[in-house]
Protein backbone atom coordinates (compact mmCIF):
# COMPACT_ATOMS: atom_id res chain seq x y z
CA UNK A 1 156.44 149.04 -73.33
CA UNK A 2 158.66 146.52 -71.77
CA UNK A 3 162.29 147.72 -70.96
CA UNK A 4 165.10 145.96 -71.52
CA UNK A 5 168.03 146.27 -69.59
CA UNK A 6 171.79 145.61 -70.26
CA UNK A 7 175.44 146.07 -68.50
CA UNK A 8 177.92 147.92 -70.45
CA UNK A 9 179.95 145.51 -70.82
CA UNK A 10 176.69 143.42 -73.43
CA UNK A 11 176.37 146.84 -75.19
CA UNK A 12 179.98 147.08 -75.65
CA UNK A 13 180.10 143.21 -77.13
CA UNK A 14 176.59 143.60 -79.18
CA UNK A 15 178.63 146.86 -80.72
CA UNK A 16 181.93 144.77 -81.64
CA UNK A 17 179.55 141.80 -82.81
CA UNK A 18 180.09 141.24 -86.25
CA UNK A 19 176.82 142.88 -88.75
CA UNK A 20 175.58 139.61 -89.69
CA UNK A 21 175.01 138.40 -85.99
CA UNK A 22 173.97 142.40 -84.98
CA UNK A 23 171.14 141.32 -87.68
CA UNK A 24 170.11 138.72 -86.24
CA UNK A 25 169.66 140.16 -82.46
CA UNK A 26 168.24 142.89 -83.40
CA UNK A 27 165.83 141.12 -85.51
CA UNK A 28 164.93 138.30 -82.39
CA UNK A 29 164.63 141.51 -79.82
CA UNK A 30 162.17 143.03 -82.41
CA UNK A 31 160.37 139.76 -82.43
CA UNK A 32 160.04 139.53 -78.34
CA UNK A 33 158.51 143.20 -78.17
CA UNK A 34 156.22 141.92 -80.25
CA UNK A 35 155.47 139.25 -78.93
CA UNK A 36 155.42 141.07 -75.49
CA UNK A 37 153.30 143.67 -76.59
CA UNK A 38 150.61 141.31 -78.13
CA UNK A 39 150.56 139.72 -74.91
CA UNK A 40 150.09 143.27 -73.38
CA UNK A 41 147.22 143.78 -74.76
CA UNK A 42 145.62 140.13 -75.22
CA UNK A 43 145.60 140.48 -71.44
CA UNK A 44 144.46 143.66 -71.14
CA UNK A 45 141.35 142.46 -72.89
């Protein structure tokens, strides 16, 4: 599982973000872990 790491001060702005845009982040974070894991395990082969 790849961690990913933010200051306070992101969390606090991702929270304020309006939902549309909170949508979308979450949705292209979702994308890169899977992308990340796929890798994971491509190279793990």
């Amino acid at each position: 599982m790849h961690e990913l790491h933010y200051s306070p001060s992101e969390l606090l702005d991702l929270y304020e973000a309006p939902r549309q845009f909170k949508a979308f982040l979450f949705g292209l974070i979702s994308y890169k872990l899977d992308m990340l894991e796929k890798e994971a395990k491509k190279g793990g082969k």
